[in-house]
N, C-alpha and C. Protein backbone atom coordinates (compact mmCIF):
# COMPACT_ATOMS: atom_id res chain seq x y z
N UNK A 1 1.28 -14.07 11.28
CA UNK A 1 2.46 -14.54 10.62
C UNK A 1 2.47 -14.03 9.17
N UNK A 2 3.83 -13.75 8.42
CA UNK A 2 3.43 -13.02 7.15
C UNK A 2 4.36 -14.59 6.45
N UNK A 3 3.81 -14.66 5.17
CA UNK A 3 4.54 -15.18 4.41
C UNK A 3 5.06 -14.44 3.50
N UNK A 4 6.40 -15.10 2.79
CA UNK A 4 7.30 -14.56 1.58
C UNK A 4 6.62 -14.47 0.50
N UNK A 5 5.00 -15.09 0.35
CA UNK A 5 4.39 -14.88 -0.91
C UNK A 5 3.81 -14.00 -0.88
N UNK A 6 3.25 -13.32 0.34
CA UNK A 6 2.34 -11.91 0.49
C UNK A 6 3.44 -10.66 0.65
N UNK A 7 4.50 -10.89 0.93
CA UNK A 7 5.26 -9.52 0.61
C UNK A 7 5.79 -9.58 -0.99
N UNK A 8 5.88 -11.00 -1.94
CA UNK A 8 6.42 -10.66 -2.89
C UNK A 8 4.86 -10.65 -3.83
N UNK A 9 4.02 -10.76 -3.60
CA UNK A 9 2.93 -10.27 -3.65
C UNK A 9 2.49 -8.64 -4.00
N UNK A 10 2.86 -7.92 -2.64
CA UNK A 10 2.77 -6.73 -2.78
C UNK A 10 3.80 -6.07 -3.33
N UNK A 11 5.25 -6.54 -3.69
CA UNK A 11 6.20 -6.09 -4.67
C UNK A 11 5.26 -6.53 -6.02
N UNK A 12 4.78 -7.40 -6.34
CA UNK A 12 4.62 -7.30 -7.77
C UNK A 12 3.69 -6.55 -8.38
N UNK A 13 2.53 -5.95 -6.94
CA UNK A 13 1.23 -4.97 -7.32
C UNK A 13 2.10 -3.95 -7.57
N UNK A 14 3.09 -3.62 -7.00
CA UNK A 14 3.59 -1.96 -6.95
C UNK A 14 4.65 -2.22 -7.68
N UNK A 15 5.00 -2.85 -8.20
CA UNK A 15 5.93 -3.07 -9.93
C UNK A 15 4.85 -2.88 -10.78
N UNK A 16 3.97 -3.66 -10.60
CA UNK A 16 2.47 -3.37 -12.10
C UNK A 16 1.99 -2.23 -12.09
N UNK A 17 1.59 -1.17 -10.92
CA UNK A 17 1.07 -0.07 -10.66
C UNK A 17 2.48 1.00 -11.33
N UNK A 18 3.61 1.06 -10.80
CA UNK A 18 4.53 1.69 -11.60
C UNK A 18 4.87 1.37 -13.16
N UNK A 19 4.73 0.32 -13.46
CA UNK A 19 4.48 0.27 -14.84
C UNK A 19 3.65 0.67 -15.65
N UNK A 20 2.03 0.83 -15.03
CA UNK A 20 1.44 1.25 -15.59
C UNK A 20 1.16 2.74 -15.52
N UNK A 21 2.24 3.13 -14.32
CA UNK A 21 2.31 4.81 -14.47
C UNK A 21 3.08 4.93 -15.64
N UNK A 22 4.29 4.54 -15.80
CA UNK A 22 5.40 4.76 -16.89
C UNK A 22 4.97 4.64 -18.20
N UNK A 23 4.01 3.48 -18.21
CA UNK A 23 3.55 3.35 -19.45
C UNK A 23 1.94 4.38 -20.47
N UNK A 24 1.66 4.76 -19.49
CA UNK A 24 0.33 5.69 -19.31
C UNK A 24 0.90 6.88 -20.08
N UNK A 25 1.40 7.15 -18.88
CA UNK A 25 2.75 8.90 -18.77
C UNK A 25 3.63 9.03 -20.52
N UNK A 26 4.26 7.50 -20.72
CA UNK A 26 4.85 7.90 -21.88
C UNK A 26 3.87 8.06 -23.42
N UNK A 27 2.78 7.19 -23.26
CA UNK A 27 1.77 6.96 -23.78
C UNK A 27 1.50 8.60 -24.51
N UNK A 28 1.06 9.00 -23.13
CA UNK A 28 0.03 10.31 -23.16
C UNK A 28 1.22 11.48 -23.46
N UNK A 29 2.31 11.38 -23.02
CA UNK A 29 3.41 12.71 -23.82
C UNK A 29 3.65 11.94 -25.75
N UNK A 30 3.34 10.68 -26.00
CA UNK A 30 3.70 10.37 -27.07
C UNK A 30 2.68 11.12 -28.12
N UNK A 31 1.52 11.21 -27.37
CA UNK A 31 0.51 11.76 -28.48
C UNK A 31 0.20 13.56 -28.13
N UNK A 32 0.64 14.08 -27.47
CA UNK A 32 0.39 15.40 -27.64
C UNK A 32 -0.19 16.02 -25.75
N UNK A 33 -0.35 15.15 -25.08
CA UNK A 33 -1.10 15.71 -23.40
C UNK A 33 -0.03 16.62 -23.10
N UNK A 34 -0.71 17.71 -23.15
CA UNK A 34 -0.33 19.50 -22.42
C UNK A 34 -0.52 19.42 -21.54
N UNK A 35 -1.33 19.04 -20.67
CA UNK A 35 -1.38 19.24 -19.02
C UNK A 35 -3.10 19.51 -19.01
N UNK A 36 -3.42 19.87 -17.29
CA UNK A 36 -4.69 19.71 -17.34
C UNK A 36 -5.25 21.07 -17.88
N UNK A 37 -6.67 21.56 -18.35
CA UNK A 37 -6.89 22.60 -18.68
C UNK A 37 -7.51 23.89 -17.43
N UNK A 38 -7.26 24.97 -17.77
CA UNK A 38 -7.19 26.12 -16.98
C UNK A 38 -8.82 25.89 -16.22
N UNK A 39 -8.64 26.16 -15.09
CA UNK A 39 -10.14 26.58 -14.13
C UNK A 39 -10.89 27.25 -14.95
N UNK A 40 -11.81 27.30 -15.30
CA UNK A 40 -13.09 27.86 -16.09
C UNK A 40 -12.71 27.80 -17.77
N UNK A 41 -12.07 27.16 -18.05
CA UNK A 41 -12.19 27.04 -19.42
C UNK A 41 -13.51 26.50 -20.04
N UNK A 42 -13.54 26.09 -21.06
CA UNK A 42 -14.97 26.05 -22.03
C UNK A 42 -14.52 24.40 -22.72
N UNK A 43 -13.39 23.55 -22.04
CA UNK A 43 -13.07 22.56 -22.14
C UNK A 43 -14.23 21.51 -21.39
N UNK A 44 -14.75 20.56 -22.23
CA UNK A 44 -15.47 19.11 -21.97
C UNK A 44 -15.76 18.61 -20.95
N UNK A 45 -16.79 18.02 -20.56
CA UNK A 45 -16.85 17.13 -19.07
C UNK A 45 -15.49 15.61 -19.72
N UNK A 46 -15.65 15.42 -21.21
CA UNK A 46 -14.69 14.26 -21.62
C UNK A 46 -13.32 14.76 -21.40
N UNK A 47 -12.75 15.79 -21.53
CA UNK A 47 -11.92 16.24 -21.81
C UNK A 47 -11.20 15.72 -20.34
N UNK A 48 -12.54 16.66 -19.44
CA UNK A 48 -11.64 16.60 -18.11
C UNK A 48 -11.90 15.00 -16.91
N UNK A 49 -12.47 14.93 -17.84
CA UNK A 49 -12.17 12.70 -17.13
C UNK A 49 -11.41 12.29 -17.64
N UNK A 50 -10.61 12.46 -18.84
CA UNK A 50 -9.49 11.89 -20.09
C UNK A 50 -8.28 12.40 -19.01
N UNK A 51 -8.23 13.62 -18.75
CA UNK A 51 -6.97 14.09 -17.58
C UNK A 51 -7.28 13.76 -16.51
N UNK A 52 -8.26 13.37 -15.76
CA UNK A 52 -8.41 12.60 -14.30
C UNK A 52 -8.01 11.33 -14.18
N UNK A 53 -8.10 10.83 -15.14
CA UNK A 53 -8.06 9.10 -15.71
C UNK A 53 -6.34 9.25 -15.97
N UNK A 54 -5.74 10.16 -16.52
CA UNK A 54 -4.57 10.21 -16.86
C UNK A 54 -3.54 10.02 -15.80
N UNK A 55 -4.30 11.81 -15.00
CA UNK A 55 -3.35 11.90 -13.79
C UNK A 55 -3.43 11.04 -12.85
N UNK A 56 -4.69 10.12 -12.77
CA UNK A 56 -4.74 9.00 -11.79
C UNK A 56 -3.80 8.06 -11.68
N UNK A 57 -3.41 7.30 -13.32
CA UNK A 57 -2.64 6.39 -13.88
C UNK A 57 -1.18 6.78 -13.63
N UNK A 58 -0.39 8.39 -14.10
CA UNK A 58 0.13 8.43 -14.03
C UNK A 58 0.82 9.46 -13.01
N UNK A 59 0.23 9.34 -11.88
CA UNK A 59 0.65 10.26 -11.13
C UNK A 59 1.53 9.51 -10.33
N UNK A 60 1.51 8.18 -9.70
CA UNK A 60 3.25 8.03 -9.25
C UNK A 60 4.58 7.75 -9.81
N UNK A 61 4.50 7.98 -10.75
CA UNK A 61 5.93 8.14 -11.86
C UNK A 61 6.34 9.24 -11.57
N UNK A 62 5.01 10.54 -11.75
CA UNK A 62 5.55 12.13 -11.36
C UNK A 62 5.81 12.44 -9.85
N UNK A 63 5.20 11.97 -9.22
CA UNK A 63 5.43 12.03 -7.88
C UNK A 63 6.69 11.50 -7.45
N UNK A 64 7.33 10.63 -8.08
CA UNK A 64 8.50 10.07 -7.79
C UNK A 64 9.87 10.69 -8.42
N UNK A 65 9.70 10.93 -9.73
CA UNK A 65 10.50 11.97 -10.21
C UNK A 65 11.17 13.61 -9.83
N UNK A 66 9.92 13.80 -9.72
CA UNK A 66 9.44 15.63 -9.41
C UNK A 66 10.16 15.84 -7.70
N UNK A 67 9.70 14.53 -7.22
CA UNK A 67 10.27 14.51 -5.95
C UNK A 67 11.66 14.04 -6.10
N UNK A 68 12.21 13.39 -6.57
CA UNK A 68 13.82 12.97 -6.53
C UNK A 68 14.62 14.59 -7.10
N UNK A 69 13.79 14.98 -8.19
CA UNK A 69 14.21 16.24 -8.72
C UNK A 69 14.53 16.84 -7.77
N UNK A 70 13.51 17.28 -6.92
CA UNK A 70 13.77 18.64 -5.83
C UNK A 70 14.54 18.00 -4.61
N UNK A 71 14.40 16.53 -4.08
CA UNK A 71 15.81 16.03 -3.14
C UNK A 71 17.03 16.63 -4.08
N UNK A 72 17.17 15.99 -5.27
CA UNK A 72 18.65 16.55 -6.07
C UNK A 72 18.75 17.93 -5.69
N UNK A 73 17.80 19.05 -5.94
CA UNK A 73 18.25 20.46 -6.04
C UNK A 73 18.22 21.02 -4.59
N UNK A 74 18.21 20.27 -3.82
CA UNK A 74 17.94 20.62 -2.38
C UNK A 74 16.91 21.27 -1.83
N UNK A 75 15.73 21.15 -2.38
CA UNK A 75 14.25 21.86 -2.19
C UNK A 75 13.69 20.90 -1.52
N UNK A 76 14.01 19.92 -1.06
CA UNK A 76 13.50 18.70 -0.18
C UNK A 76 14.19 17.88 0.75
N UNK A 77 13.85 17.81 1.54
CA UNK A 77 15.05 16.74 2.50
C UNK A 77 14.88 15.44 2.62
N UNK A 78 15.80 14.67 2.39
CA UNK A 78 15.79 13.22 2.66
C UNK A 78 14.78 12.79 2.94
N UNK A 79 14.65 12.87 4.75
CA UNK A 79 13.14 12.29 5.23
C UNK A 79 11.68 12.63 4.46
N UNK A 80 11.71 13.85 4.16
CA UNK A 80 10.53 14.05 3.36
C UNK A 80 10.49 13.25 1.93
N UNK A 81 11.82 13.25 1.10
CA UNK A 81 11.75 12.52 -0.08
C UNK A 81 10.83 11.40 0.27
N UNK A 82 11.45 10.62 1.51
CA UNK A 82 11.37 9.03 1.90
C UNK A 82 9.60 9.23 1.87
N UNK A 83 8.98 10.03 2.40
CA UNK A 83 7.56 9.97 2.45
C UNK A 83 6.99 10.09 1.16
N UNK A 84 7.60 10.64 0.52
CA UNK A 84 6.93 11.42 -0.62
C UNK A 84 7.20 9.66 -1.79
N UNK A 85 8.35 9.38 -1.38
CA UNK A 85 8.16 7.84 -1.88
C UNK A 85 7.44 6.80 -1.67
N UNK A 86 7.17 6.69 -0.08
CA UNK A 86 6.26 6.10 0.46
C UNK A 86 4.70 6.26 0.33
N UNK A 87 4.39 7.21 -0.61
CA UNK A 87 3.10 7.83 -0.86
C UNK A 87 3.57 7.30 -2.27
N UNK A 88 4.21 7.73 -2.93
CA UNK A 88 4.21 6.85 -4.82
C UNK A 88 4.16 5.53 -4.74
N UNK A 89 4.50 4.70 -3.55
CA UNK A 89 4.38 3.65 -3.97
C UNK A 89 3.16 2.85 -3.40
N UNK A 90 2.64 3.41 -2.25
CA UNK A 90 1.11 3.12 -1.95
C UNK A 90 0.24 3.66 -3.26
N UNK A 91 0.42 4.58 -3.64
CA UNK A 91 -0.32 4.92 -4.78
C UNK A 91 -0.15 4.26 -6.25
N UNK A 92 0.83 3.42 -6.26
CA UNK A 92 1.46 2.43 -7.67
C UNK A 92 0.67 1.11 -7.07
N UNK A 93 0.48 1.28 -5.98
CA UNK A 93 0.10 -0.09 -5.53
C UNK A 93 -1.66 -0.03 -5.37
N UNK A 94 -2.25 1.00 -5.72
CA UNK A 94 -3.53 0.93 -5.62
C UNK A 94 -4.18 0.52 -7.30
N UNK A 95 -3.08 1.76 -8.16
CA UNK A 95 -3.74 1.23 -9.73
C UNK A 95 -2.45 0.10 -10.29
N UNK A 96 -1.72 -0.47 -9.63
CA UNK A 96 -1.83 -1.94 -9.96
C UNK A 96 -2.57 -2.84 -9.43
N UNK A 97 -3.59 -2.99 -7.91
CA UNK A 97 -4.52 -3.66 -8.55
C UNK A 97 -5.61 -3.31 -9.33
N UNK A 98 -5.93 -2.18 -9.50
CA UNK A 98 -6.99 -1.75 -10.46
C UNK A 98 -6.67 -2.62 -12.02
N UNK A 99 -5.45 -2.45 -12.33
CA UNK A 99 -5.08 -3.37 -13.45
C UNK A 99 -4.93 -4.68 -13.11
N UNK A 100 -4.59 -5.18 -12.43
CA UNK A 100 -4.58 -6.48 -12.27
C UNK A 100 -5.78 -7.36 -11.86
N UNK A 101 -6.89 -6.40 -11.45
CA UNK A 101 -8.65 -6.85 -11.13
C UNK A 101 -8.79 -6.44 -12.76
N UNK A 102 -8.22 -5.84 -13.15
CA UNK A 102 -8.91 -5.82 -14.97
C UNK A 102 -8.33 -6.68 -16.10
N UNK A 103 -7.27 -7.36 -15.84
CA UNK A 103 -6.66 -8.17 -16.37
C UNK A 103 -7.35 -9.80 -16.02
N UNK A 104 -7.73 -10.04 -14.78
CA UNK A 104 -8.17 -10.98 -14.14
C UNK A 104 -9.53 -11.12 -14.91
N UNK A 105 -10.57 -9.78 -14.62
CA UNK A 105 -11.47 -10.25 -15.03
C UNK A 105 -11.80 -10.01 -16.92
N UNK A 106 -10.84 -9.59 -17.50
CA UNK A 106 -10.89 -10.04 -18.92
C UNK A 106 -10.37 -11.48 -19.35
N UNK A 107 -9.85 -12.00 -18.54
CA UNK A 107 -9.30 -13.32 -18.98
C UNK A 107 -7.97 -13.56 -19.41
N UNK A 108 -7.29 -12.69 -18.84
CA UNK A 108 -5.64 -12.51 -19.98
C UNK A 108 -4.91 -13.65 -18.86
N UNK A 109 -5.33 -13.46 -18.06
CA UNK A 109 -4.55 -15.01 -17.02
C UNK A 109 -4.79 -16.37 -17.28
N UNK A 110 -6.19 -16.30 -17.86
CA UNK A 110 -6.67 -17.57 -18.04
C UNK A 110 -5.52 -18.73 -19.58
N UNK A 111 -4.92 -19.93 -19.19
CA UNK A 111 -4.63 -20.64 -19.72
C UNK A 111 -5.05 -21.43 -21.03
């Protein structure tokens, strides 16, 4: 049996997980992120966890965009959009709970 609290449940992980793409994404264009760096560059093991950590956070914002983009220009079809959504939002819904197990266990819930 499902209840109305476990589906609005999983709407609110994948509202927090898209927020925290949006908010990541605008974050990281606010301060200067070029993109990831070239295969064999002479760039950091920090460098390149700072863009793993990035693109992790904010990769279903782009995935959702990039993909509506190319439905608009006709480089994608409907049904595929629909997957390609259905993959952003399993994926909004994995690092919202990552944030929301980190919110929990810092105490920001606590009363």
């Amino acid at each position: 049996m499902i209840y109305s609290f476990d589906i609005l449940f999983a709407v609110f992980i994948a509202a927090t997980g898209f927020a925290t793409s949006w908010i990541v994404l605008d974050v990281a264009r606010g301060l200067g992120w070029r993109g990831v760096p070239e295969p064999g560059s002479a760039s950091g093991a920090l460098r390149k966890a700072v863009v793993l950590v990035l693109a992790a956070f904010a990769g279903p914002r782009l995935l959702l965009a990039n993909g509506f983009d190319s439905w608009r220009n006709g480089s994608v079809s409907g049904p595929l959009y629909g997957v390609i959504a259905l993959v952003s939002v399993g994926w909004s819904m994995c690092s919202g709970v990552l944030v929301l197990q980190a919110a929990f266990a810092s105490g920001y819930f606590l009363a």
